[in-house]
Protein backbone atom coordinates (compact mmCIF):
# COMPACT_ATOMS: atom_id res chain seq x y z
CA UNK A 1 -6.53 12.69 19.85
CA UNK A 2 -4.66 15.51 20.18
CA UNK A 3 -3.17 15.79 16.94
CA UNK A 4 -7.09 15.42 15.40
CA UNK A 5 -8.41 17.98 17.58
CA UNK A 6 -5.48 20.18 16.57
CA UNK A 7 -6.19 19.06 12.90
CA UNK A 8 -10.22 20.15 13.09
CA UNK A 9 -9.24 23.87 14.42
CA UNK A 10 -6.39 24.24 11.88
CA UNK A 11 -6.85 21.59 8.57
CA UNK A 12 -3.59 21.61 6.58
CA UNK A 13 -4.93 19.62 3.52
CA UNK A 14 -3.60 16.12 4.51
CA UNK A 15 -5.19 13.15 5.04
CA UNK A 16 -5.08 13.41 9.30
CA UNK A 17 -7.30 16.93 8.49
CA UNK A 18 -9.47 15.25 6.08
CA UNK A 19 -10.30 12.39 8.75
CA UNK A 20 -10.57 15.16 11.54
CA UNK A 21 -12.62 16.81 9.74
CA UNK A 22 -15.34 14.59 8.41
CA UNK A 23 -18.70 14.66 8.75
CA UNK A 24 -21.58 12.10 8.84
CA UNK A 25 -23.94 12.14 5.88
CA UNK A 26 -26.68 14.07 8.27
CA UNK A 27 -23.77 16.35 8.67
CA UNK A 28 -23.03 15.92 12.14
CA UNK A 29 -19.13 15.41 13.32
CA UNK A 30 -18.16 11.89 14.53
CA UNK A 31 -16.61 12.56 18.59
CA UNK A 32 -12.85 12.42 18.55
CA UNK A 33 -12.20 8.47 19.83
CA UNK A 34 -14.21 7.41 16.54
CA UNK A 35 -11.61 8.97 14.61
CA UNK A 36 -8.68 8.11 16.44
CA UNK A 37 -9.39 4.33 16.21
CA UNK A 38 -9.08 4.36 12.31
CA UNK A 39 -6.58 6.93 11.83
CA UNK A 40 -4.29 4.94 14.02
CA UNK A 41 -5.28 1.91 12.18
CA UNK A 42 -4.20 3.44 8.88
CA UNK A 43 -1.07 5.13 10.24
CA UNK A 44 0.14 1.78 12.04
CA UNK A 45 -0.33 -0.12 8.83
CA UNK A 46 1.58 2.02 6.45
CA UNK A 47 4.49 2.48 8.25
CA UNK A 48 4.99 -1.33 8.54
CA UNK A 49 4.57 -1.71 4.48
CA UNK A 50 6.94 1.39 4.13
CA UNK A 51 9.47 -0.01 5.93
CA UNK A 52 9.69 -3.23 4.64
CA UNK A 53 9.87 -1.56 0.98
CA UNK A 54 12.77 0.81 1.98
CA UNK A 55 14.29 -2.19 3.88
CA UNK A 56 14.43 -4.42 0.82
CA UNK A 57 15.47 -1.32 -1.39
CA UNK A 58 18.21 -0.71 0.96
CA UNK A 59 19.56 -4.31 0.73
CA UNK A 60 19.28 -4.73 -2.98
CA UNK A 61 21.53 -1.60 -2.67
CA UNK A 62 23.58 -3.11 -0.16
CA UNK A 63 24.31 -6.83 -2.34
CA UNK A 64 24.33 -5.39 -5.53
CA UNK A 65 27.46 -1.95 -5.83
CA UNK A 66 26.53 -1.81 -9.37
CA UNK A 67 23.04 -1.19 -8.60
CA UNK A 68 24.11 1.89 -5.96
CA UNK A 69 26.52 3.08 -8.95
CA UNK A 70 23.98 3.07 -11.80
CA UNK A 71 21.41 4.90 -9.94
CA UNK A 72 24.15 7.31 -8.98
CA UNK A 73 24.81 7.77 -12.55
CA UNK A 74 21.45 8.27 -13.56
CA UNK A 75 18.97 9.35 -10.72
CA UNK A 76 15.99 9.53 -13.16
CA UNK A 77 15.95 5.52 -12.68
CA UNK A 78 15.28 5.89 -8.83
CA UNK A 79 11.81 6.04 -9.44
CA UNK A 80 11.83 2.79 -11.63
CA UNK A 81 14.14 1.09 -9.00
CA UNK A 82 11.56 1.38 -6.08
CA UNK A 83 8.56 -0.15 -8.59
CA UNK A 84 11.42 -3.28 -9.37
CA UNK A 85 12.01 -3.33 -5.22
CA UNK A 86 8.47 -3.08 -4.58
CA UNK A 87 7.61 -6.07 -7.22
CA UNK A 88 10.11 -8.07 -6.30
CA UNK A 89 9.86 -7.89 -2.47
CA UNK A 90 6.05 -6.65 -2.10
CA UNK A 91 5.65 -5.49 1.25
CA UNK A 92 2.12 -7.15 1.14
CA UNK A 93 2.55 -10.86 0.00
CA UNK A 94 -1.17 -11.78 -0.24
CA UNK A 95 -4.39 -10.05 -0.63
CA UNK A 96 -8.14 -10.94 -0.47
CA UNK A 97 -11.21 -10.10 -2.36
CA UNK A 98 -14.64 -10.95 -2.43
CA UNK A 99 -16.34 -12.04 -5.61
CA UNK A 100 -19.66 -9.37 -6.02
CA UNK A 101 -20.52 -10.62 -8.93
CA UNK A 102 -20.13 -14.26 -10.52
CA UNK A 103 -17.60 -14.91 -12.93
CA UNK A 104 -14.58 -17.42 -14.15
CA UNK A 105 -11.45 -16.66 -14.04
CA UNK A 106 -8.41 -19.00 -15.91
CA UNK A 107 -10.99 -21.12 -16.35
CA UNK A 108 -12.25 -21.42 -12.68
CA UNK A 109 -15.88 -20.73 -11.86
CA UNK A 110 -16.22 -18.08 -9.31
CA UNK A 111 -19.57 -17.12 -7.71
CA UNK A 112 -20.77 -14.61 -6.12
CA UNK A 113 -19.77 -14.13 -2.81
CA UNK A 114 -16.47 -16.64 -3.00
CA UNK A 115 -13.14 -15.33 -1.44
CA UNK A 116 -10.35 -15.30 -3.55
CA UNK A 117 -6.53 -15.10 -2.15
CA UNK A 118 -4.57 -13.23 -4.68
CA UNK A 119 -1.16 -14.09 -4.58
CA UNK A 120 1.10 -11.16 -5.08
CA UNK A 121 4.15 -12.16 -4.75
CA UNK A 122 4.11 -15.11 -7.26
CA UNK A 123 1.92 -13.07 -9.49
CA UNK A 124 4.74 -10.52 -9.33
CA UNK A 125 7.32 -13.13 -10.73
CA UNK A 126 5.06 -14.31 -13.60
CA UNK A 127 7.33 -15.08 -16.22
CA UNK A 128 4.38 -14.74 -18.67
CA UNK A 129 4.47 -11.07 -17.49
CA UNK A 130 7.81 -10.03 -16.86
CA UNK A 131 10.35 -11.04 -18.73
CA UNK A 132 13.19 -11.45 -15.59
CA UNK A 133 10.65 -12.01 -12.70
C-alpha cells in the first residue's frame, strides 16, 4: 500500500501510478486495499512468466555456444532470439477463451458461450506455420 499511496501523491507515468491513480466512472477514488489486491495480482503474475522466459533463454544459451557466439556477433538478432525462446518455451502453455459470439472453427461448431482451451505451445510448433517448429 505504501508504494500506491506514494504513487497517488507523486505519479511517475507507469503502470503502479496509473492503478493508484484511477478513478471510478462517478469519479470517486477506489480506497487503497482495492488497489493493492490487483496490482499485486498483476505484479506476482508477470514476474513468474518473465522468469521462466529468461530461464529458457538462458539455457538455450547455455546448450547451444554457437547460439551465445552468433548473437555476440550480431546483437541486432537479440531481439529475434527472445521471440524464438519465447515460441519455443512459452512461459504460458495454455490459454482460455470464451466464445461471445457463435462460430466454427477447423470445421468445429462453436457456440456462443463455449470455452475453448487454446493450446499454445503445440500451436507454437505448427509445422504448417513455422517451418522448424
Amino acid at each position: 500500500a505504501g508504494y500506491l499511496a506514494e504513487r497517488r501523491r507523486e505519479p511517475r507515468g507507469d503502470v503502479l501510478s496509473g492503478m493508484a491513480t484511477a478513478v471510478y466512472p462517478d469519479g470517486s477514488t477506489p480506497d487503497l486495499i482495492e488497489v493493492v489486491k490487483p496490482a499485486t495480482f498483476l505484479f506476482a503474475a508477470g514476474q513468474e512468466t518473465v522468469t521462466k522466459l529468461l530461464s529458457a533463454a538462458v539455457k538455450t544459451l547455455a546448450e547451444q555456444p554457437d547460439h551465445q557466439q552468433a548473437l555476440r556477433e550480431n546483437p541486432d538478432r537479440i531481439p529475434a532470439f527472445i521471440e524464438e525462446s519465447l515460441r519455443m518455451n512459452s512461459p504460458t502453455k495454455v490459454d482460455f477463451r470464451l466464445v461471445r459470439k457463435s462460430t466454427t472453427l477447423g470445421g468445429v461448431p462453436l457456440p456462443a458461450g463455449t470455452i475453448v482451451m487454446l493450446c499454445l505451445g503445440a500451436a507454437n510448433r505448427d509445422p504448417r506455420k513455422f517451418d522448424n517448429p
